[in-house]
Protein backbone atom coordinates (compact mmCIF):
# COMPACT_ATOMS: atom_id res chain seq x y z
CA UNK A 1 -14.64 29.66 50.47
CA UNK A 2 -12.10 30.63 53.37
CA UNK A 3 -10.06 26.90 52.92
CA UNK A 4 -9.93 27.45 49.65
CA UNK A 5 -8.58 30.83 49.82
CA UNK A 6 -6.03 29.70 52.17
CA UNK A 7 -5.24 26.44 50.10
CA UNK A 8 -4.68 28.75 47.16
CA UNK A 9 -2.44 31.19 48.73
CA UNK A 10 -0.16 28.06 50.04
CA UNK A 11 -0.06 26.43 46.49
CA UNK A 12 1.15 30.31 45.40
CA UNK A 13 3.42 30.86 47.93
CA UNK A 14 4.87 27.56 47.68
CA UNK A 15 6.59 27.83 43.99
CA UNK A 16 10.11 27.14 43.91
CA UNK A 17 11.29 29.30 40.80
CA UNK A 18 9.37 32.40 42.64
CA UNK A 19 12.31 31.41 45.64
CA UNK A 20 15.21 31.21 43.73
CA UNK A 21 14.14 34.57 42.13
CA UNK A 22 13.88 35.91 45.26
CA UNK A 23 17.26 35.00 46.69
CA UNK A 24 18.76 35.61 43.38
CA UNK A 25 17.97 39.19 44.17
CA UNK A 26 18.94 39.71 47.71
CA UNK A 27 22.11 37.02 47.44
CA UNK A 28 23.22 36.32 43.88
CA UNK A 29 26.86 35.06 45.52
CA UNK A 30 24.90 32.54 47.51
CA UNK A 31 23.06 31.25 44.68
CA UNK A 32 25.97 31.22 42.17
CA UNK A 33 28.02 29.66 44.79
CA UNK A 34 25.70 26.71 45.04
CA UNK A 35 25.31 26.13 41.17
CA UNK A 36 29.12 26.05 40.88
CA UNK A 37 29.24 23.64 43.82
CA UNK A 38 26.55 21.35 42.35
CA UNK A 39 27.56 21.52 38.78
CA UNK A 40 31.73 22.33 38.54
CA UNK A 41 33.05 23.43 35.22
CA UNK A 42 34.70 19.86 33.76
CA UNK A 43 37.69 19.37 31.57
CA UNK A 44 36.87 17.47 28.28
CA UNK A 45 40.00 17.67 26.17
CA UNK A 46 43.65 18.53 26.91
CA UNK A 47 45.26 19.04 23.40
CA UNK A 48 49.20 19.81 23.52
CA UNK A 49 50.79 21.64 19.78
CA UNK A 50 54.42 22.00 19.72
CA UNK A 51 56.08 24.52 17.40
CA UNK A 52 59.30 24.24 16.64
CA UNK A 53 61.33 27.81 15.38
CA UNK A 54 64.76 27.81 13.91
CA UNK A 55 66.92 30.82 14.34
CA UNK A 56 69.78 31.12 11.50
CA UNK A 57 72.85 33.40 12.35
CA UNK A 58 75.46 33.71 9.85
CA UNK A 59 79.12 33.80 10.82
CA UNK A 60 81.56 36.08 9.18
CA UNK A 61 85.45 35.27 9.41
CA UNK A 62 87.38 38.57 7.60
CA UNK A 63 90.73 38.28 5.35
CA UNK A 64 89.32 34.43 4.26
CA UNK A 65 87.87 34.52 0.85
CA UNK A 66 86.38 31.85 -1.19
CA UNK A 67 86.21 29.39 1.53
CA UNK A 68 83.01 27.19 1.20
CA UNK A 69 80.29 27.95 4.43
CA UNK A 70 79.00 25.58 6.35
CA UNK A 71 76.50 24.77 8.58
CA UNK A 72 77.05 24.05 12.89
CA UNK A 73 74.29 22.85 14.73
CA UNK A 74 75.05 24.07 18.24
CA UNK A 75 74.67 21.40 20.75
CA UNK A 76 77.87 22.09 23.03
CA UNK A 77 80.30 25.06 22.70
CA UNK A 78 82.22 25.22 20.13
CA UNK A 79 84.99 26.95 17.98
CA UNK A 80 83.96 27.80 14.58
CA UNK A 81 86.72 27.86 11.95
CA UNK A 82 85.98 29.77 9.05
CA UNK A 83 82.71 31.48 7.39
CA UNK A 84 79.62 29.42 8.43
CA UNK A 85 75.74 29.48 9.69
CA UNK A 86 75.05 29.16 13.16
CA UNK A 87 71.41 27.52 13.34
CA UNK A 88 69.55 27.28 17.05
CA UNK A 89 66.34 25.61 17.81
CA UNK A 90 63.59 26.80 20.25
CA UNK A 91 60.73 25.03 20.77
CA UNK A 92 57.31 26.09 22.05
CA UNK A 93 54.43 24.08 23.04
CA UNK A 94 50.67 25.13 23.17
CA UNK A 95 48.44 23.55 25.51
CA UNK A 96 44.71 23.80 24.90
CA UNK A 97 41.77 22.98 27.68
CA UNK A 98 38.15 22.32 26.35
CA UNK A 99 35.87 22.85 29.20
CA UNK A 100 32.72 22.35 29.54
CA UNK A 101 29.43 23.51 31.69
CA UNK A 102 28.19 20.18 33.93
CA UNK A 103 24.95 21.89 34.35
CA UNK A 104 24.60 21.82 30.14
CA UNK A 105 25.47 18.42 30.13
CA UNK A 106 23.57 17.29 33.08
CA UNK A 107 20.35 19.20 31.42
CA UNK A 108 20.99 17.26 28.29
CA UNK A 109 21.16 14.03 30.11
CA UNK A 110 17.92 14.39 32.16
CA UNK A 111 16.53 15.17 28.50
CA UNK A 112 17.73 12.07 26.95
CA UNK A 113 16.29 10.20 29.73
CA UNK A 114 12.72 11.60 29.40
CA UNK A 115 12.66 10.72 25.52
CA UNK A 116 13.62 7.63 26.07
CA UNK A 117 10.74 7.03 28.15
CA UNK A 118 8.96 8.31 25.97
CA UNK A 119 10.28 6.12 23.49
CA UNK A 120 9.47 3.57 25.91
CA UNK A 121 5.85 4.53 26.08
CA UNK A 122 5.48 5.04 22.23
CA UNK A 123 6.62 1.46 21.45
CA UNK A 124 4.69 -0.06 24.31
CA UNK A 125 1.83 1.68 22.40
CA UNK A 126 2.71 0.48 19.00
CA UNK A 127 3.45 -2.80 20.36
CA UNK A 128 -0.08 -2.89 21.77
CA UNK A 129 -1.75 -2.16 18.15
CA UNK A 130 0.75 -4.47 16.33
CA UNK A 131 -1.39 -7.19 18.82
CA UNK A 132 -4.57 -6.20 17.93
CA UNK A 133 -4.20 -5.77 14.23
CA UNK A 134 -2.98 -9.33 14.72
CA UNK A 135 -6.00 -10.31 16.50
CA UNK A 136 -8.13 -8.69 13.62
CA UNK A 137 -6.55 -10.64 11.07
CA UNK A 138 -6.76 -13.65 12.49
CA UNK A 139 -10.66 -13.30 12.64
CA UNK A 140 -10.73 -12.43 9.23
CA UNK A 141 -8.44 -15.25 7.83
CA UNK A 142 -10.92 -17.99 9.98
CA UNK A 143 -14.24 -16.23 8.11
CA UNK A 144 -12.14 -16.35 4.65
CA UNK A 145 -11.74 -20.33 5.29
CA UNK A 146 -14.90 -20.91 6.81
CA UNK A 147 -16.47 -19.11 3.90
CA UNK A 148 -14.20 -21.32 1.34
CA UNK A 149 -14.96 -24.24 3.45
CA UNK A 150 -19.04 -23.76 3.36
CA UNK A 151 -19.05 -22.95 -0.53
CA UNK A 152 -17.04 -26.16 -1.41
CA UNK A 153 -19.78 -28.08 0.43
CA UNK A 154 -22.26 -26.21 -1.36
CA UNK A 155 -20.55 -27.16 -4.47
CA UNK A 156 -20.44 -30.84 -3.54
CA UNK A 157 -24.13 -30.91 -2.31
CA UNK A 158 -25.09 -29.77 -5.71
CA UNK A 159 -23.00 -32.26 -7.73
CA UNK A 160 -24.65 -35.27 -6.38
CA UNK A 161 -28.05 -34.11 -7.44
């Protein structure tokens, strides 16, 4: 009864969860250091948008009527002769991270590995039964011609009398 006091309260004391529980409450920095160093945030996706926003500004020129405006891209600097629209193009661009948690997809990978052992088990399984149905019908297509076989001698036999 003592050993097996003492063998229980070593199985008990020995559970890991009960441990991390236990340092998660006296050193949660330790513990959350160690889960980032084991499993680091990863980048999935890097997805650049650019927008592109034209400004329009309209150029007056007093004392010159009915003069037909026109439109100057500005690329250099210029002198602008007459009404016109000045146009100027900014463009922005939008960069967009997907990240994702490692420990997430680490947990789903350990997963897919146990069901496909699983798998692996089932099939050896059905594989198994597929061989023994096989078996099973083999015996019973022997009896069928054995049977056939004895009642067309019986047949014969009673011909020739």
């Amino acid at each position: 009864m003592k050993y097996l006091t003492l063998a229980l309260i070593i199985l008990i004391s020995c559970n890991p969860s009960r441990k991390l529980d236990k340092l998660n409450a006296k050193h949660p920095e330790l513990l959350a250091k160690f889960c980032m160093d084991t499993f680091p945030c990863i980048t999935t996706k890097i997805d650049t948008v650019t927008r592109v926003e034209y400004d329009f500004i309209e150029v007056q020129c007093p004392g010159i009527d009915n003069v037909k405006n026109d439109t100057f891209w500005i690329t250099n600097t210029k002198t602008i002769k007459g009404p016109g629209v000045i146009v100027t193009q900014q463009q922005y661009n939008t960069i967009t991270k997907t990240i994702k948690d490692s420990a997430a997809i680490r947990s789903c990978e350990l997963e897919v590995i146990e069901l496909n052992k699983k798998l692996t088990e089932i099939n050896e399984k059905n594989r198994k039964l597929e061989n023994k149905v096989t078996t099973k019908n083999r015996w019973i297509m022997w009896l069928i011609i054995a049977l056939l076989v004895t009642i067309m001698g019986n047949i014969i036999q009673f011909k020739k009398w």
